[in-house]
PDB file of N, CA and C in Angstrom:
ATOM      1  N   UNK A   1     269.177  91.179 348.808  1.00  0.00           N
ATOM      2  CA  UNK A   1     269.320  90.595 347.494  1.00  0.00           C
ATOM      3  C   UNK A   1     270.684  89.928 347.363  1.00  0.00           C
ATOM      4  N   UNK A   2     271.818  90.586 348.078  1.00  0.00           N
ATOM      5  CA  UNK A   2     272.934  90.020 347.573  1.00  0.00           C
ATOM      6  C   UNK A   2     272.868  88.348 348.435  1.00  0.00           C
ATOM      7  N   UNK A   3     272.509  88.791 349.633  1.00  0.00           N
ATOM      8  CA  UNK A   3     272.102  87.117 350.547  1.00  0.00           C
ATOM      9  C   UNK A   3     271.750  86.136 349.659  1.00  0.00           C
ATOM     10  N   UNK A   4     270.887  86.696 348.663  1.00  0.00           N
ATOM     11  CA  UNK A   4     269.923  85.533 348.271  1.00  0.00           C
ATOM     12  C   UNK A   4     270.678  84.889 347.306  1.00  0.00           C
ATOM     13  N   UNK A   5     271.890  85.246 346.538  1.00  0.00           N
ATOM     14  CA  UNK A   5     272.395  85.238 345.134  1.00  0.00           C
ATOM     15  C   UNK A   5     273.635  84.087 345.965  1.00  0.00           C
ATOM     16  N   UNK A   6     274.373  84.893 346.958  1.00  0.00           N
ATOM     17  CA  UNK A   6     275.363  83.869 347.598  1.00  0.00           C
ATOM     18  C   UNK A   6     274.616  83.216 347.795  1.00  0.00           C
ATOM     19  N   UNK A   7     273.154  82.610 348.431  1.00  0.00           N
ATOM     20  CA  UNK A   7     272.674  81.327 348.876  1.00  0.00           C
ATOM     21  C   UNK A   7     272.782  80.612 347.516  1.00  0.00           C
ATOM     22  N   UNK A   8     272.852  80.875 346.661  1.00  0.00           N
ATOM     23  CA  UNK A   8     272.088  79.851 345.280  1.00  0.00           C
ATOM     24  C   UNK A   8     273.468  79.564 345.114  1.00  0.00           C
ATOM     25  N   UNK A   9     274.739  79.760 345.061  1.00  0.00           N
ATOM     26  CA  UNK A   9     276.014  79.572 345.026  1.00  0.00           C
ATOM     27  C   UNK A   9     276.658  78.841 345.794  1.00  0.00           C
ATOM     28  N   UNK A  10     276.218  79.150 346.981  1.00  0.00           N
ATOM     29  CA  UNK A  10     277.167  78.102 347.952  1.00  0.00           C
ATOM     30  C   UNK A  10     275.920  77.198 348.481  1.00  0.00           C
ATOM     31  N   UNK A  11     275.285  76.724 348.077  1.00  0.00           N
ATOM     32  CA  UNK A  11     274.033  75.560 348.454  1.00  0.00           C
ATOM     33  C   UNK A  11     274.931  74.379 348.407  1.00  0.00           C
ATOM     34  N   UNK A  12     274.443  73.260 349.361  1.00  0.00           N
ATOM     35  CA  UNK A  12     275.406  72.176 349.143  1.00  0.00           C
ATOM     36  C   UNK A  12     274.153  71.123 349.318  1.00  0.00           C
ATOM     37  N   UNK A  13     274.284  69.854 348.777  1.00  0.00           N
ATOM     38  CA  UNK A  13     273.872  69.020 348.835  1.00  0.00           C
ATOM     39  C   UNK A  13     274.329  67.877 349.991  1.00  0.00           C
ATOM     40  N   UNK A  14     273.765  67.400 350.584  1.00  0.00           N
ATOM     41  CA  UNK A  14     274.203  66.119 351.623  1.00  0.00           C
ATOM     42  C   UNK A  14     273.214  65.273 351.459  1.00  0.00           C
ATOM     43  N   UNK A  15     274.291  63.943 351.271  1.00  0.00           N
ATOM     44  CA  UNK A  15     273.020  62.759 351.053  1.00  0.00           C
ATOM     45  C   UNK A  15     273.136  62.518 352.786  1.00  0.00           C
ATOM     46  N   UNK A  16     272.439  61.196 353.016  1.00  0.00           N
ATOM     47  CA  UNK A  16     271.683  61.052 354.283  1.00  0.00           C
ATOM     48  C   UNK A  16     272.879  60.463 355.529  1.00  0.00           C
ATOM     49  N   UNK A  17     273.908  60.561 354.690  1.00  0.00           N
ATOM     50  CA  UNK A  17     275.299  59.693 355.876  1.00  0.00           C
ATOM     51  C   UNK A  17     276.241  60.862 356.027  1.00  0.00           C
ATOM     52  N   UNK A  18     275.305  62.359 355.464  1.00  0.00           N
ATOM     53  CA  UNK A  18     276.520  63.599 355.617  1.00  0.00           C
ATOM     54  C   UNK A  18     278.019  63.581 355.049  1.00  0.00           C
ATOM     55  N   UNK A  19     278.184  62.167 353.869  1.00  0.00           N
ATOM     56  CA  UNK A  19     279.621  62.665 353.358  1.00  0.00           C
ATOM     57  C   UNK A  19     279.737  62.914 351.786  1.00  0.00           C
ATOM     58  N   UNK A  20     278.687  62.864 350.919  1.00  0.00           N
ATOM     59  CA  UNK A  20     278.823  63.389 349.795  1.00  0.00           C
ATOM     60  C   UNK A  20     278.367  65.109 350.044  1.00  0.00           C
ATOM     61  N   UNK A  21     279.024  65.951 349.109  1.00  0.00           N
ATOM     62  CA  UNK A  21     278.906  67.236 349.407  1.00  0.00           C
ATOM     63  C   UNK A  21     279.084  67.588 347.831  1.00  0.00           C
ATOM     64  N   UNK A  22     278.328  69.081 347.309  1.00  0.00           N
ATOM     65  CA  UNK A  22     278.080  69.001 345.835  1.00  0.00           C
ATOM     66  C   UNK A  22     277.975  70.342 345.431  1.00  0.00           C
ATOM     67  N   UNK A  23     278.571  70.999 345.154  1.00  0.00           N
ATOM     68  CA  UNK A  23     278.653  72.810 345.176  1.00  0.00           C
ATOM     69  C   UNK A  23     277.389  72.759 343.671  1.00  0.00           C
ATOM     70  N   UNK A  24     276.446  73.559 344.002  1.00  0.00           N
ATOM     71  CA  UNK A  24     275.633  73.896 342.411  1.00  0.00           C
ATOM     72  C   UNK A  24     276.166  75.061 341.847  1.00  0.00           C
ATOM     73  N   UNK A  25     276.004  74.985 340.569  1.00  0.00           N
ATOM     74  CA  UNK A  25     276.700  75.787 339.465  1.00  0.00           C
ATOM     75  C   UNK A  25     275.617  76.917 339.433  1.00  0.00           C
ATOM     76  N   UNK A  26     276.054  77.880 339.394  1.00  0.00           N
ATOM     77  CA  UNK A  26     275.254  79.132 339.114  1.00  0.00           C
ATOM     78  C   UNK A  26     274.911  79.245 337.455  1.00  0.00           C
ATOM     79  N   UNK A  27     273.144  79.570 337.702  1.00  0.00           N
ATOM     80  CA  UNK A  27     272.725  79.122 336.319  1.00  0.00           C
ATOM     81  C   UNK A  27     272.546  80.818 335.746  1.00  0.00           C
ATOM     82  N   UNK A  28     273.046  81.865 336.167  1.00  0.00           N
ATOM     83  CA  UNK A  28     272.857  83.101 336.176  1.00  0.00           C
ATOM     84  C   UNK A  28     273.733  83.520 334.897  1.00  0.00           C
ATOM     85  N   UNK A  29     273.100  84.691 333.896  1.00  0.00           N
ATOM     86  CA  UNK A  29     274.160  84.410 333.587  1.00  0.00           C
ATOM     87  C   UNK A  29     275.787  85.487 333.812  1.00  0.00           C
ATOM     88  N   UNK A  30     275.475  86.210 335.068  1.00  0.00           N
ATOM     89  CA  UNK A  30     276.327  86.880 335.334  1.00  0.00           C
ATOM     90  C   UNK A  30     276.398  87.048 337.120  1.00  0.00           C
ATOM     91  N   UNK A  31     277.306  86.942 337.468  1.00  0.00           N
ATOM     92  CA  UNK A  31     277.509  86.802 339.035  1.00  0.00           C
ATOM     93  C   UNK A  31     278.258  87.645 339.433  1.00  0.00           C
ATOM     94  N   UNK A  32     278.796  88.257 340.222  1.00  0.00           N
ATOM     95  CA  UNK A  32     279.742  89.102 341.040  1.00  0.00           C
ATOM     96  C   UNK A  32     280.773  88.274 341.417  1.00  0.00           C
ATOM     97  N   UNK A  33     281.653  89.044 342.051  1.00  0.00           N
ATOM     98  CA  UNK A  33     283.352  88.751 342.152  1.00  0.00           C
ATOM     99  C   UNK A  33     283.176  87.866 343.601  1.00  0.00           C
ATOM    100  N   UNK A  34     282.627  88.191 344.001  1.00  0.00           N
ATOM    101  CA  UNK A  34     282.486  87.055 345.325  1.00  0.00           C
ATOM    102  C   UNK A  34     281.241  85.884 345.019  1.00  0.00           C
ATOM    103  N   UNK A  35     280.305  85.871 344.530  1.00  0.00           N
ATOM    104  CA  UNK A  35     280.079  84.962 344.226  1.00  0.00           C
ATOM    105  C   UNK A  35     280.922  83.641 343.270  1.00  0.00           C
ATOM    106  N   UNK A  36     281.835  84.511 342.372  1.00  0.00           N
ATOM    107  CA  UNK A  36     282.428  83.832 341.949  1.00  0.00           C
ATOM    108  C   UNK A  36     284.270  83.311 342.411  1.00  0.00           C
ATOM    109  N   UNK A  37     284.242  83.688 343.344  1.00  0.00           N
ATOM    110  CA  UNK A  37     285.485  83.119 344.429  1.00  0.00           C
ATOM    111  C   UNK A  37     284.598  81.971 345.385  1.00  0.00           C
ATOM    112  N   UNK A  38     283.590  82.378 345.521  1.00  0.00           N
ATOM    113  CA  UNK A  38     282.935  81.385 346.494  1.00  0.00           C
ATOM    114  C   UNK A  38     282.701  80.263 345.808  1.00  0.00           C
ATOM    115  N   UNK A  39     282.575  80.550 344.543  1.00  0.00           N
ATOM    116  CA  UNK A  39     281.628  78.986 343.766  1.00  0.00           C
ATOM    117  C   UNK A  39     283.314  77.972 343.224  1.00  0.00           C
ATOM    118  N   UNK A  40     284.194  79.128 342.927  1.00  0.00           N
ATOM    119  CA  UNK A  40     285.475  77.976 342.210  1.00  0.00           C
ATOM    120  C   UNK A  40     286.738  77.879 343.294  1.00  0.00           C
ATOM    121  N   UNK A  41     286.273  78.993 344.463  1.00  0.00           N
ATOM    122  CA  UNK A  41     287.183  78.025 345.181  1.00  0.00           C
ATOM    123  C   UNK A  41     288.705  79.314 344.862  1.00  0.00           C
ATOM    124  N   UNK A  42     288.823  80.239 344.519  1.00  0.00           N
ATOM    125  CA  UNK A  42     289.806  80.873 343.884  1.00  0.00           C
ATOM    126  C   UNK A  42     289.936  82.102 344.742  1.00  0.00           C
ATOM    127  N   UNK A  43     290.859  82.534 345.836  1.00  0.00           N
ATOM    128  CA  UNK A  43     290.486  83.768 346.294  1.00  0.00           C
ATOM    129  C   UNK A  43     290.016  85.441 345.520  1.00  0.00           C
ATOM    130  N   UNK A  44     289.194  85.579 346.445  1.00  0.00           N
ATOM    131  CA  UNK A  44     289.018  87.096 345.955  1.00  0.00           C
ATOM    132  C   UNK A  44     289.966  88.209 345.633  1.00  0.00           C
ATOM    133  N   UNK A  45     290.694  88.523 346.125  1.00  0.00           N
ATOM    134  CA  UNK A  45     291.828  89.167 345.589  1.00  0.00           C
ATOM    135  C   UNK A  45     292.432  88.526 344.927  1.00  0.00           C
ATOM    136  N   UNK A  46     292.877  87.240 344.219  1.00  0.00           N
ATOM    137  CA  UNK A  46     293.363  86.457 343.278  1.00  0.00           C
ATOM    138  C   UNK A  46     292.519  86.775 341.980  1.00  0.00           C
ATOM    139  N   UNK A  47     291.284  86.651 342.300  1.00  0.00           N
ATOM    140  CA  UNK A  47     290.122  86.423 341.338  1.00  0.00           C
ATOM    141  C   UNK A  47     290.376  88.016 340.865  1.00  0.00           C
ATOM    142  N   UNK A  48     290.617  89.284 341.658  1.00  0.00           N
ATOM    143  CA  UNK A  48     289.924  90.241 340.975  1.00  0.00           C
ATOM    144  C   UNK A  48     291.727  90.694 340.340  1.00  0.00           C
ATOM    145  N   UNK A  49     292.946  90.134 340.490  1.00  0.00           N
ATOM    146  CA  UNK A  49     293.714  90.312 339.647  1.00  0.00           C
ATOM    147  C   UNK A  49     293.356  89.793 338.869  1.00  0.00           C
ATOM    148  N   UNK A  50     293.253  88.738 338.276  1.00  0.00           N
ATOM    149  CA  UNK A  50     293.200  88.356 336.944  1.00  0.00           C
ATOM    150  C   UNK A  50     292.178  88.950 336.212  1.00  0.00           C
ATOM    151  N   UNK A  51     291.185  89.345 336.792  1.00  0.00           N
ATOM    152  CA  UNK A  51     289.693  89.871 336.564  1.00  0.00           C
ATOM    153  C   UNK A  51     290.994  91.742 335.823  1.00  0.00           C
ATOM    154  N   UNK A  52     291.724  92.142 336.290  1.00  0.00           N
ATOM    155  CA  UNK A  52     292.176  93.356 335.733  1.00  0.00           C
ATOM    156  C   UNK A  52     292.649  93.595 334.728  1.00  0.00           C
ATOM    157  N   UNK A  53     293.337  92.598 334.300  1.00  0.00           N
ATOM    158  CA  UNK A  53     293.727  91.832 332.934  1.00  0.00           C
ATOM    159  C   UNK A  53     292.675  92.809 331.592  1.00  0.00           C
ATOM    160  N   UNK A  54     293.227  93.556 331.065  1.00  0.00           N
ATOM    161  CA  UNK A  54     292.602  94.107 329.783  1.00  0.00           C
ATOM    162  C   UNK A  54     292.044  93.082 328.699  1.00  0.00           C
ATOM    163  N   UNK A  55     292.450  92.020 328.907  1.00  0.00           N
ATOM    164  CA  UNK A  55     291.646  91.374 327.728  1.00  0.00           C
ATOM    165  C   UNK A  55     291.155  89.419 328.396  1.00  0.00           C
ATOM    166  N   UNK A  56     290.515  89.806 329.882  1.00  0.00           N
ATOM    167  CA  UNK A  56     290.330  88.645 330.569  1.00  0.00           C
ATOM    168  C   UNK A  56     289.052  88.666 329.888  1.00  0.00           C
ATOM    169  N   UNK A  57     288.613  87.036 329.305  1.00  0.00           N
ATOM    170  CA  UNK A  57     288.031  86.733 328.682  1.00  0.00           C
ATOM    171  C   UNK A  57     286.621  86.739 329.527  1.00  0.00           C
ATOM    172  N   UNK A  58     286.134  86.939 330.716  1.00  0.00           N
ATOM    173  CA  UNK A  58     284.801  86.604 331.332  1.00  0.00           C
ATOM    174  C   UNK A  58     284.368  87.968 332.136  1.00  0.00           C
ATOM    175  N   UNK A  59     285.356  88.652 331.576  1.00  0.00           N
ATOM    176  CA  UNK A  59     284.656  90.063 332.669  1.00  0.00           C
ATOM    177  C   UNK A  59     283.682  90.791 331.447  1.00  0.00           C
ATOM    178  N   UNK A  60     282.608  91.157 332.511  1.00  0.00           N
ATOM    179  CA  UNK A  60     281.805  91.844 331.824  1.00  0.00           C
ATOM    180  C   UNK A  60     281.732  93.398 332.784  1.00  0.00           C
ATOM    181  N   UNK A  61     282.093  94.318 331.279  1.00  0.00           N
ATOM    182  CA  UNK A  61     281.878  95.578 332.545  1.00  0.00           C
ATOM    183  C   UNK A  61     280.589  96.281 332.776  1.00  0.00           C
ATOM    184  N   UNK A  62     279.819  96.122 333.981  1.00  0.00           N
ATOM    185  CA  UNK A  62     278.340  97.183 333.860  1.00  0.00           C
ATOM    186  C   UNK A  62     278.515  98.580 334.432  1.00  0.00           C
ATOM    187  N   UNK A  63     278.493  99.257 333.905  1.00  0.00           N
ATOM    188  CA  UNK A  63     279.084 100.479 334.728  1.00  0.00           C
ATOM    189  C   UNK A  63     280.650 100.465 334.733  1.00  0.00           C
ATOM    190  N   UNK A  64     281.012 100.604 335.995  1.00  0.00           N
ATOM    191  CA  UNK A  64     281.828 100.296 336.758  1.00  0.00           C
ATOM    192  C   UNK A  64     282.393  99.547 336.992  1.00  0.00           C
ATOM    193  N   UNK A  65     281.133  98.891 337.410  1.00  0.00           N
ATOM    194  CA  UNK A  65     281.501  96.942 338.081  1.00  0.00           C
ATOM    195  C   UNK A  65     281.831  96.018 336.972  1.00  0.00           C
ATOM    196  N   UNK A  66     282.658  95.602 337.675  1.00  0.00           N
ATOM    197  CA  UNK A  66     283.224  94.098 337.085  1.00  0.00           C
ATOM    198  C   UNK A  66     282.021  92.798 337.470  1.00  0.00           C
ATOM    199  N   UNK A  67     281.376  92.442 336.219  1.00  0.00           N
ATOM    200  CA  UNK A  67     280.769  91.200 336.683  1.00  0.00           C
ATOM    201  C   UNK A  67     281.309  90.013 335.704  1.00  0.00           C
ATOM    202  N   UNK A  68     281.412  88.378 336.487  1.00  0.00           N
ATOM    203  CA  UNK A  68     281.964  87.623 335.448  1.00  0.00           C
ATOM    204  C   UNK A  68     280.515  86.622 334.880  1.00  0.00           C
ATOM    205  N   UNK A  69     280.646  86.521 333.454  1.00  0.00           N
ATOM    206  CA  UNK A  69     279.964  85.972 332.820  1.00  0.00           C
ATOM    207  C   UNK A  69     280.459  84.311 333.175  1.00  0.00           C
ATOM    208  N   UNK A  70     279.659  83.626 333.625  1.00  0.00           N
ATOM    209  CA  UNK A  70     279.600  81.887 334.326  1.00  0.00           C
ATOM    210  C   UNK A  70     280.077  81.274 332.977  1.00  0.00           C
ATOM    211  N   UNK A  71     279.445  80.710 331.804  1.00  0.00           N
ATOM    212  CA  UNK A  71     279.745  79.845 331.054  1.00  0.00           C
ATOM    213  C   UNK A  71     281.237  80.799 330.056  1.00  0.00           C
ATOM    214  N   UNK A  72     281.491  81.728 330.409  1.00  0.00           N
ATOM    215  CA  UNK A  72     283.256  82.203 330.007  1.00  0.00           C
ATOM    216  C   UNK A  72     284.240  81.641 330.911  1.00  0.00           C
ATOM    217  N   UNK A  73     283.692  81.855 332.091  1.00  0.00           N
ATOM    218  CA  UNK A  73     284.260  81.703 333.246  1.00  0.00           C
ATOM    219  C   UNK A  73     284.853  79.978 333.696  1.00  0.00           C
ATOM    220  N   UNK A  74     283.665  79.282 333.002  1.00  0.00           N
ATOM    221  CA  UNK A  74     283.742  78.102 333.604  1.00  0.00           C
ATOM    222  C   UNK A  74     285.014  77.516 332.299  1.00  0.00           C
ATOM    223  N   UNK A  75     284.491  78.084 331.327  1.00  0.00           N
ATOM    224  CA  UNK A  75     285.663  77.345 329.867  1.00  0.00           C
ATOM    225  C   UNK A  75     286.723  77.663 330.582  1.00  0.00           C
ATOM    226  N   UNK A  76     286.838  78.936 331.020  1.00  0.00           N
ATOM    227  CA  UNK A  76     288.303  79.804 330.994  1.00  0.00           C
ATOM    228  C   UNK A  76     288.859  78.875 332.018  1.00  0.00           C
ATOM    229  N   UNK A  77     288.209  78.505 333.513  1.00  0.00           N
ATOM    230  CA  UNK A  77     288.442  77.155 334.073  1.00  0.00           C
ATOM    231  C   UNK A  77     289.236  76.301 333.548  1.00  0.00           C
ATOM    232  N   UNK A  78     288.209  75.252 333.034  1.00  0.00           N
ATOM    233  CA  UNK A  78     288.544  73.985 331.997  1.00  0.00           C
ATOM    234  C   UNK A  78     290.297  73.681 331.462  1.00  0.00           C
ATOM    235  N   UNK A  79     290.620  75.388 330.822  1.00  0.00           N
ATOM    236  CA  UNK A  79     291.472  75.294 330.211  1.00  0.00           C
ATOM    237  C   UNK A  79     292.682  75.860 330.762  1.00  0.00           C
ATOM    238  N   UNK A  80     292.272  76.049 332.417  1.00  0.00           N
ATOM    239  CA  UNK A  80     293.489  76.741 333.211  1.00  0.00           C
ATOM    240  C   UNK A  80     294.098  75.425 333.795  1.00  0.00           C
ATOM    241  N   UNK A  81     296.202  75.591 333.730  1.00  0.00           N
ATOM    242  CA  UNK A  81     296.528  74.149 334.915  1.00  0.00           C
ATOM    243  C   UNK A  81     296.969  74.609 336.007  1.00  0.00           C
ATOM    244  N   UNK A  82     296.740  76.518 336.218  1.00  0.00           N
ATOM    245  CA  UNK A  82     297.276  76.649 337.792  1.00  0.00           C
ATOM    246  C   UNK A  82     296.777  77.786 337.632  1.00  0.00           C
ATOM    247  N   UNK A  83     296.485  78.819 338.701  1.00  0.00           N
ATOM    248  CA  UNK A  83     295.676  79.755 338.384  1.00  0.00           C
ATOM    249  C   UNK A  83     296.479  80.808 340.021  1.00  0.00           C
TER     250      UNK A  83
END
């Protein structure tokens, strides 16, 4: 299961001359900590400091686990200029 979740994340598109390349957005609405280093590009241990942050706006806690909610995640993006 977890295979299948990184495939939908790191899928790339290639048109037919192999140089456009196109990461798809995860339409989920909650992903794991490596899916979500894989999709923005942000290391994993980078990702899961900020992810510790008491009042980081995209963590969702289930249990235990830290999962990040995509459309928090992606604003929280938008509005970052260095991360």
């Amino acid at each position: 299961m977890r295979a299948k979740s990184i495939l939908l994340i790191t899928k790339v598109r290639i048109d037919m001359n192999n140089q456009e390349k196109q990461a798809t957005v995860p339409t989920k609405y909650t992903i794991s900590t490596l899916e979500a280093s894989q999709w923005s590009g942000i290391g994993i241990n980078r990702l899961r400091d900020i992810m510790n942050d008491k009042y980081c706006p995209f963590v969702l806690m289930v249990g235990e686990r830290k999962r990040v909610k995509t459309e928090a995640f992606k604003q929280w993006l938008d509005d970052q200029y260095s991360v």
